[in-house]
C-alpha atoms as a PDB file:
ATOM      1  CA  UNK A   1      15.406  17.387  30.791  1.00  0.00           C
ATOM      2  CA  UNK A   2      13.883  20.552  28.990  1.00  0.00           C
ATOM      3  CA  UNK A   3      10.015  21.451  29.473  1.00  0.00           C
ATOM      4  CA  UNK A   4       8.516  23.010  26.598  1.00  0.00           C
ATOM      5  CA  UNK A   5       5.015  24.720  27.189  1.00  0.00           C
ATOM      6  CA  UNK A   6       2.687  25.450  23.891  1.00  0.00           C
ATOM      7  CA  UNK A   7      -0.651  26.779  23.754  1.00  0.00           C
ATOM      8  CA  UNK A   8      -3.737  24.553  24.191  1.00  0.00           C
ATOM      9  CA  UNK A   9      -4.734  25.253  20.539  1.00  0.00           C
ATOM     10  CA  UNK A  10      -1.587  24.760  19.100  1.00  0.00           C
ATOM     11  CA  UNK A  11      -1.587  21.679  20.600  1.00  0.00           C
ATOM     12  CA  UNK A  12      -4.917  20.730  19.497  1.00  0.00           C
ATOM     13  CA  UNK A  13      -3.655  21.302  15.989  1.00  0.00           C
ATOM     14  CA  UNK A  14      -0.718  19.252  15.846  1.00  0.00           C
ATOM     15  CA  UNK A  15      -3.095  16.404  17.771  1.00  0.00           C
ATOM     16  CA  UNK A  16      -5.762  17.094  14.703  1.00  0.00           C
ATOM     17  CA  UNK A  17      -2.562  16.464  12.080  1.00  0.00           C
ATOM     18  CA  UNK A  18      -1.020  13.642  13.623  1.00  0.00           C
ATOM     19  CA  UNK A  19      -4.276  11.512  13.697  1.00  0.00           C
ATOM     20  CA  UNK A  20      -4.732  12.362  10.157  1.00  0.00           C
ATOM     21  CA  UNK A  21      -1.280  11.603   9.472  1.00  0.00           C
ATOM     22  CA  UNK A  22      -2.410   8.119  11.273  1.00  0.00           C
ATOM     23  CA  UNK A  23      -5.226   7.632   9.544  1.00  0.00           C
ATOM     24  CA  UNK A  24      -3.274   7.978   6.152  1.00  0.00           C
ATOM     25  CA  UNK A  25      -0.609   5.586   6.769  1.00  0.00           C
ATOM     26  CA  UNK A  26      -3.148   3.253   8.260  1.00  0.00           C
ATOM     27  CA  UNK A  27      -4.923   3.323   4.855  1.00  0.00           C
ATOM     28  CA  UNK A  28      -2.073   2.846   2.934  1.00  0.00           C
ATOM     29  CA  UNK A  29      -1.127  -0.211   4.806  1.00  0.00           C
ATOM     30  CA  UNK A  30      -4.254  -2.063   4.271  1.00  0.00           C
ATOM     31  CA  UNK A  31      -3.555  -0.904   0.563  1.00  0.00           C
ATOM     32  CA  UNK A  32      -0.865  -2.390   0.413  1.00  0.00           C
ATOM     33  CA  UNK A  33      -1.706  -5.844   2.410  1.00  0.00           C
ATOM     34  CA  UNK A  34      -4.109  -6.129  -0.461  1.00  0.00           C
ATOM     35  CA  UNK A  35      -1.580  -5.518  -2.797  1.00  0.00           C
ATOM     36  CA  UNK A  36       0.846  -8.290  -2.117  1.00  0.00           C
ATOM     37  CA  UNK A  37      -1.859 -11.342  -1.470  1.00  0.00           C
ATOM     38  CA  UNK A  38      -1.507 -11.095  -5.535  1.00  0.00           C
ATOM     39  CA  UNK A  39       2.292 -11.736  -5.157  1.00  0.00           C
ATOM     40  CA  UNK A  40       2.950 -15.330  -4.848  1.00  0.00           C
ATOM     41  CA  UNK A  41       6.554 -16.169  -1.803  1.00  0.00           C
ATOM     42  CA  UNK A  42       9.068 -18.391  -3.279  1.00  0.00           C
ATOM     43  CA  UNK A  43       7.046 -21.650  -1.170  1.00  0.00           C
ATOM     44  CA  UNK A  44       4.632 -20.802  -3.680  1.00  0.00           C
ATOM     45  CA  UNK A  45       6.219 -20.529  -6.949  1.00  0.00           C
ATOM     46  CA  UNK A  46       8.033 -23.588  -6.026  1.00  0.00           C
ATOM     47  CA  UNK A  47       5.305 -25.748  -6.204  1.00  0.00           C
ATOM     48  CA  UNK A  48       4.001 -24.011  -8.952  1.00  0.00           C
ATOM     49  CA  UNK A  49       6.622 -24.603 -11.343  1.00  0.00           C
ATOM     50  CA  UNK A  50       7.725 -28.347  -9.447  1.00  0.00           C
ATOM     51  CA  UNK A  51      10.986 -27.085  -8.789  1.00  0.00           C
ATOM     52  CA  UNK A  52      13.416 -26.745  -5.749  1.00  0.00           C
ATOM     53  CA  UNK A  53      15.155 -23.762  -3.805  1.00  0.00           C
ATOM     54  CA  UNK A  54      18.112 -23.842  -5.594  1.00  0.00           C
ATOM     55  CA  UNK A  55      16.574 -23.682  -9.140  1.00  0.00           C
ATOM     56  CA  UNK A  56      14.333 -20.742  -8.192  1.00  0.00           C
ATOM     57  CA  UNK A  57      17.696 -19.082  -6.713  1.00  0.00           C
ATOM     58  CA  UNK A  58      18.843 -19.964 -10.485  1.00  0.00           C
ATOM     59  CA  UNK A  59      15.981 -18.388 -12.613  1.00  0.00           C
ATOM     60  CA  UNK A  60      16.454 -15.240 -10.714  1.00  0.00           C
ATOM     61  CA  UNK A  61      20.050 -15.212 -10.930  1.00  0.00           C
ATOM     62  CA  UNK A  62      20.035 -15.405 -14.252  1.00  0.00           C
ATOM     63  CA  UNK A  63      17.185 -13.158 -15.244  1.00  0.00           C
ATOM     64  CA  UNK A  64      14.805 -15.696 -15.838  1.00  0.00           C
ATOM     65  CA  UNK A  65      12.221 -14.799 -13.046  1.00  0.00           C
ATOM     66  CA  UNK A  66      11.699 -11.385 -12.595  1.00  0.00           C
ATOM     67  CA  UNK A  67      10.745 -10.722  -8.482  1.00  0.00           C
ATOM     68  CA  UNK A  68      10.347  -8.377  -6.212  1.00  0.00           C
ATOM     69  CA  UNK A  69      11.913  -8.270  -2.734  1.00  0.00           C
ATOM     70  CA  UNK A  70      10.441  -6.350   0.390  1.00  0.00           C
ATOM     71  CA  UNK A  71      12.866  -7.392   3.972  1.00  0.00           C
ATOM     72  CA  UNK A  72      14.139 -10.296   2.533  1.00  0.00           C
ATOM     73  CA  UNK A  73      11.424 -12.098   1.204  1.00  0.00           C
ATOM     74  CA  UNK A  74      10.711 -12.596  -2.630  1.00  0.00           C
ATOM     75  CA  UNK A  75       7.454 -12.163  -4.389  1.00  0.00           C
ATOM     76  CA  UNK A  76       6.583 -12.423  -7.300  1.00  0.00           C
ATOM     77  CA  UNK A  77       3.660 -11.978  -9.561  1.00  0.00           C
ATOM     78  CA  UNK A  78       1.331 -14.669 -10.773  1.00  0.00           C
ATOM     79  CA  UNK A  79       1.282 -13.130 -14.755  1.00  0.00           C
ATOM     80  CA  UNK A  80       5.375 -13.572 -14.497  1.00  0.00           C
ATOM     81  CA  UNK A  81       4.640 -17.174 -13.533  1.00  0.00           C
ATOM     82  CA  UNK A  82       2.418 -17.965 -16.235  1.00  0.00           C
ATOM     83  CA  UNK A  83       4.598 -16.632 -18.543  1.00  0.00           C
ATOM     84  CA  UNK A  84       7.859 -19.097 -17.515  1.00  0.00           C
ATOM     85  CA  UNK A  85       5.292 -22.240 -17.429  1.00  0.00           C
ATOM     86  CA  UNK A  86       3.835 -20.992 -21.183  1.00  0.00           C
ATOM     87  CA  UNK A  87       7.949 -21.368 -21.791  1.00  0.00           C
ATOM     88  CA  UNK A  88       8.555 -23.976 -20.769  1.00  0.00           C
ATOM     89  CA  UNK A  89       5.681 -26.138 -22.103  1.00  0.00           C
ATOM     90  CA  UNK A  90       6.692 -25.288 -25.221  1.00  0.00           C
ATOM     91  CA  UNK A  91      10.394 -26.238 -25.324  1.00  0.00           C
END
């Protein structure tokens, strides 16, 4: 194992950084938590639009649902909903 030694301030610095560098990613997070309770998971959209599993695997197959995917879970947004209901009322 190597030791490294650094000066007290130096070390305060980098301390200073990193918690700011904390701070920022901890802000972003929230952010973003806030961002996706607009997104609707495919549970959702399912019993939105009365369909099954298998037909919402279809729509965005074939184009017909746009969605978003963060770690393997879909999302998608409520105004892209609307849209394929509007659609489909009036077919």
């Amino acid at each position: 194992m190597e030791i490294v030694n650094i000066e007290a301030r130096t070390f305060e610095a980098m301390m200073t950084r990193f918690e700011a560098l904390v701070k920022k990613v901890d802000s972003l997070n929230s952010e973003q938590d806030k961002g996706l309770k607009k997104w609707l998971d495919n549970q959702d959209v399912c019993l939105i639009l009365n369909i099954s599993k298998r037909t919402l695997q279809t729509y965005r197959d074939n184009g017909t649902l746009p969605y978003s995917q963060v770690n393997h879970k879909m999302y998608y947004k409520p105004s892209e909903i609307e849209q394929v209901l509007s659609k489909s009322v009036t077919k």
